[in-house]
C-alpha atoms as a PDB file:
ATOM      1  CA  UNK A   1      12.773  -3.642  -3.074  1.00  0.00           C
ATOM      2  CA  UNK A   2       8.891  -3.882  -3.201  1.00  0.00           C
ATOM      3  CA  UNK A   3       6.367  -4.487  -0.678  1.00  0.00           C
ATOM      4  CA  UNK A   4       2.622  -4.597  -1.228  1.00  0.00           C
ATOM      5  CA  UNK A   5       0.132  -4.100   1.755  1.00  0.00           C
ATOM      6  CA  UNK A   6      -3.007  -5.639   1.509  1.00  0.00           C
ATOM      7  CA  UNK A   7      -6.333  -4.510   3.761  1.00  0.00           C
ATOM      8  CA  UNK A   8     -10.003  -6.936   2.970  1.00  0.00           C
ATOM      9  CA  UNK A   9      -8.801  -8.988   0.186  1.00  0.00           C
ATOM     10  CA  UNK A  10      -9.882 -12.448  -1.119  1.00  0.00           C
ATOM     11  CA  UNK A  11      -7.247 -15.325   0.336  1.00  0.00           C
ATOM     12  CA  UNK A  12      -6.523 -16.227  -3.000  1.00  0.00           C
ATOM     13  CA  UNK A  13      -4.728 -13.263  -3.730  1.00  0.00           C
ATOM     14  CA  UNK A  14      -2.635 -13.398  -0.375  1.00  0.00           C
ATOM     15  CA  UNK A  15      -2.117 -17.171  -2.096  1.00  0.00           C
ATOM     16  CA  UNK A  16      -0.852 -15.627  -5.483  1.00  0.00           C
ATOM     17  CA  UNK A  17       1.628 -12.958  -3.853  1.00  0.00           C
ATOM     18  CA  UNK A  18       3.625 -15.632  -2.053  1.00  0.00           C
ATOM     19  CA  UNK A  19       4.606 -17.432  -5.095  1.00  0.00           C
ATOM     20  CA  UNK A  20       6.415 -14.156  -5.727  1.00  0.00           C
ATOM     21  CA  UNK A  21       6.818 -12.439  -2.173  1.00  0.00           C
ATOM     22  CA  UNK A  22       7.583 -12.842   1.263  1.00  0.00           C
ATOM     23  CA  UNK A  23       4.800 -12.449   3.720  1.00  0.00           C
ATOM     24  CA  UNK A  24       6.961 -11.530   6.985  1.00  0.00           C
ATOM     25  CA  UNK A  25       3.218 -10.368   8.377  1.00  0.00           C
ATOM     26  CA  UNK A  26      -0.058 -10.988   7.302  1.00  0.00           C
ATOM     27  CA  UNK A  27      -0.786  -9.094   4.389  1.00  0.00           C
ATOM     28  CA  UNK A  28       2.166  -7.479   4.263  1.00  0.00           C
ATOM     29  CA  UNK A  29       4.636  -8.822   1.133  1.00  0.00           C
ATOM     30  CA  UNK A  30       8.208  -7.688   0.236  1.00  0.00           C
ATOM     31  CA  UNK A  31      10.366  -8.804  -2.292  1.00  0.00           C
ATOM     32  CA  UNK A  32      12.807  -7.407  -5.171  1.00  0.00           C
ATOM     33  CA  UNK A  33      11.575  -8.487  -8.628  1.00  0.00           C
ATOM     34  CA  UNK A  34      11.466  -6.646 -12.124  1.00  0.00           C
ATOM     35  CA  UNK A  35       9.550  -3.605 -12.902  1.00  0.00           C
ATOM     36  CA  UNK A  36       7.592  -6.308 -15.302  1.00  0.00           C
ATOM     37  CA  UNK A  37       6.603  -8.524 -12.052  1.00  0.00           C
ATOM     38  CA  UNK A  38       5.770  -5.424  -9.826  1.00  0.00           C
ATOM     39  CA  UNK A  39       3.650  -4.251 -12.751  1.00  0.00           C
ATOM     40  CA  UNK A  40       1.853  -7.475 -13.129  1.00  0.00           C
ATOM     41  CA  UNK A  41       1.456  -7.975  -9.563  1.00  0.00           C
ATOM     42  CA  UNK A  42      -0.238  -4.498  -9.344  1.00  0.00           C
ATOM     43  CA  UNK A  43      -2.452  -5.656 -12.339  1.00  0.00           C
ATOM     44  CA  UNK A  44      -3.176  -8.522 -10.326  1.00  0.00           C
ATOM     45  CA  UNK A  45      -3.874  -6.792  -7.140  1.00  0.00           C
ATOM     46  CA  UNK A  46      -6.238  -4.092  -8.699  1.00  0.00           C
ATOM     47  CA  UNK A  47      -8.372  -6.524 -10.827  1.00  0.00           C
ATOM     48  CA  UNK A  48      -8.820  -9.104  -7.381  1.00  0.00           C
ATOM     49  CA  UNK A  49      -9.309  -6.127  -4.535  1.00  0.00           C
ATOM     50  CA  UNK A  50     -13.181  -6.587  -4.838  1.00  0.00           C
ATOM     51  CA  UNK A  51     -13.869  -4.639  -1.634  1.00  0.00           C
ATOM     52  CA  UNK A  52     -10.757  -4.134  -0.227  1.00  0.00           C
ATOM     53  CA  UNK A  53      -7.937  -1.898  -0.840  1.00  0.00           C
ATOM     54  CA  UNK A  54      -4.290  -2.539  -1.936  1.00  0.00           C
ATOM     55  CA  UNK A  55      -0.805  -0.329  -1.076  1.00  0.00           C
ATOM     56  CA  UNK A  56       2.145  -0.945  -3.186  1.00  0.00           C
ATOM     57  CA  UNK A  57       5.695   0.854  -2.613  1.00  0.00           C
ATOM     58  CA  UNK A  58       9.137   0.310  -4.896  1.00  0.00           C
ATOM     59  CA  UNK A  59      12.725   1.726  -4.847  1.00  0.00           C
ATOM     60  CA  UNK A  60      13.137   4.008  -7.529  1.00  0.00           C
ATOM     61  CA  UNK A  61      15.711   6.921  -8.395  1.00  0.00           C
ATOM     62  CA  UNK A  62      12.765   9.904  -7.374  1.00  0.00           C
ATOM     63  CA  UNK A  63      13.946  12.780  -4.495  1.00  0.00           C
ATOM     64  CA  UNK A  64      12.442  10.837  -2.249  1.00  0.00           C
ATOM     65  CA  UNK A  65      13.945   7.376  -3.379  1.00  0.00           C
ATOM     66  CA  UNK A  66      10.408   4.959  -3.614  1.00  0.00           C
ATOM     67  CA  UNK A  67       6.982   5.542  -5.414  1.00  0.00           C
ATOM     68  CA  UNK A  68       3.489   4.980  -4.115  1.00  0.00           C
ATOM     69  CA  UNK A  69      -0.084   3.916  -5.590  1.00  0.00           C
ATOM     70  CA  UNK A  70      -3.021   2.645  -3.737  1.00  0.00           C
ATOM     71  CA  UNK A  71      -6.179   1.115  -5.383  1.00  0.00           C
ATOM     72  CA  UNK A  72      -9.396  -0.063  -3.729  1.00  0.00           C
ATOM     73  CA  UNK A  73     -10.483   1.091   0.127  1.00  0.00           C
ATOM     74  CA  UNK A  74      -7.863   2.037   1.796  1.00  0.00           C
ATOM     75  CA  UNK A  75      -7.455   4.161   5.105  1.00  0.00           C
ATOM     76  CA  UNK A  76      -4.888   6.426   3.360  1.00  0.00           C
ATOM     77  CA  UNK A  77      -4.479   8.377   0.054  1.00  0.00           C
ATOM     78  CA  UNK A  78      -1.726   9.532  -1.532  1.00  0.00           C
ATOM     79  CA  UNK A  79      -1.630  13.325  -1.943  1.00  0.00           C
ATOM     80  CA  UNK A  80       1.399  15.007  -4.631  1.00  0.00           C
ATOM     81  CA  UNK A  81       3.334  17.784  -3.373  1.00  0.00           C
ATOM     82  CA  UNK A  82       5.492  19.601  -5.645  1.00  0.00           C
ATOM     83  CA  UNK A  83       6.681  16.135  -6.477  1.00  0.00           C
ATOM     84  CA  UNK A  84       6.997  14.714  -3.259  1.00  0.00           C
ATOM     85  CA  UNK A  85       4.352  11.596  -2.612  1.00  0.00           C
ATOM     86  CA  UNK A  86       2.621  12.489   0.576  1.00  0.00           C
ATOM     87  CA  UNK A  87       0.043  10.275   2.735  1.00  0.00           C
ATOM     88  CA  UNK A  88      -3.007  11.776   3.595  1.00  0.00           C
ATOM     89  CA  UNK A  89      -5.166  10.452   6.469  1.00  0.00           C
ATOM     90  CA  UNK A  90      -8.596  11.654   6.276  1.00  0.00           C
ATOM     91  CA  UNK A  91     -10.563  12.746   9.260  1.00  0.00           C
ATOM     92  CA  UNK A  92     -13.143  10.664   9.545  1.00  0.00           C
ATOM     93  CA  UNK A  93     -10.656   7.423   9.561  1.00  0.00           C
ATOM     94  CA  UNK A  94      -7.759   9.141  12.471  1.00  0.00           C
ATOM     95  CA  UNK A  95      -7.975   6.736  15.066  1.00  0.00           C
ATOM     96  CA  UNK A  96      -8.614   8.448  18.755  1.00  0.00           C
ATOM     97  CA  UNK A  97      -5.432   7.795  19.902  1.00  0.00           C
ATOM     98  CA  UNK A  98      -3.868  10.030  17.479  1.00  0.00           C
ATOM     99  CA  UNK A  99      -6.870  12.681  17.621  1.00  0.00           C
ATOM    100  CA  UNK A 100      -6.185  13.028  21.360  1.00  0.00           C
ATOM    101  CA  UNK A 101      -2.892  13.871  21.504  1.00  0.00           C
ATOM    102  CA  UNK A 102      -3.851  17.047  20.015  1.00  0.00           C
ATOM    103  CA  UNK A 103      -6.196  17.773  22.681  1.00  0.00           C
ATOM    104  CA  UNK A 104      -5.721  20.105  25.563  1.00  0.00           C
ATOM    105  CA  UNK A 105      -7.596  19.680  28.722  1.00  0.00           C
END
């Protein structure tokens, strides 16, 4: 299983994904294809992202059972932990909602 999440890219490469993916939500696309077509699509992904920023996660046989790599502007980065692929938020992009929570009046 794949799925690719997309944030400000060209329509074109929406356009391209479907011939290989499912788009259950806009810019979100899941499939199951080879390690060859994931690798291609990535390819693809990286060299059409102009501005925008690209997400890609895959079953594999780590501890964690999947694999991340973003390209481009995205919210998120990933951050390696003693193996373990962790998402880091930074502060400047935590929507309120989630900053206030934290918050004690």
């Amino acid at each position: 299983m794949m799925t690719i999440i997309l944030e400000n890219v060209p329509k074109r490469l929406r356009g391209e994904l479907t011939r290989w993916l499912l788009e259950p939500y806009p810019n979100i696309f899941i499939g199951h294809v080879s390690a060859r077509v994931r690798d291609y699509l990535w390819e693809k992904c990286k060299k059409e992202c102009k501005n925008g920023g690209v997400i890609q996660a895959w079953s594999t046989n780590t501890e964690q059972h999947f694999a991340l790599r973003m390209e481009g502007n995205t919210k998120r980065s990933i951050v390696n932990m003693e193996g373990l692929q962790l998402v880091f938020i930074p502060e400047n992009t935590v929507p309120t909602h989630y900053t206030n929570r934290n918050k004690k009046s």
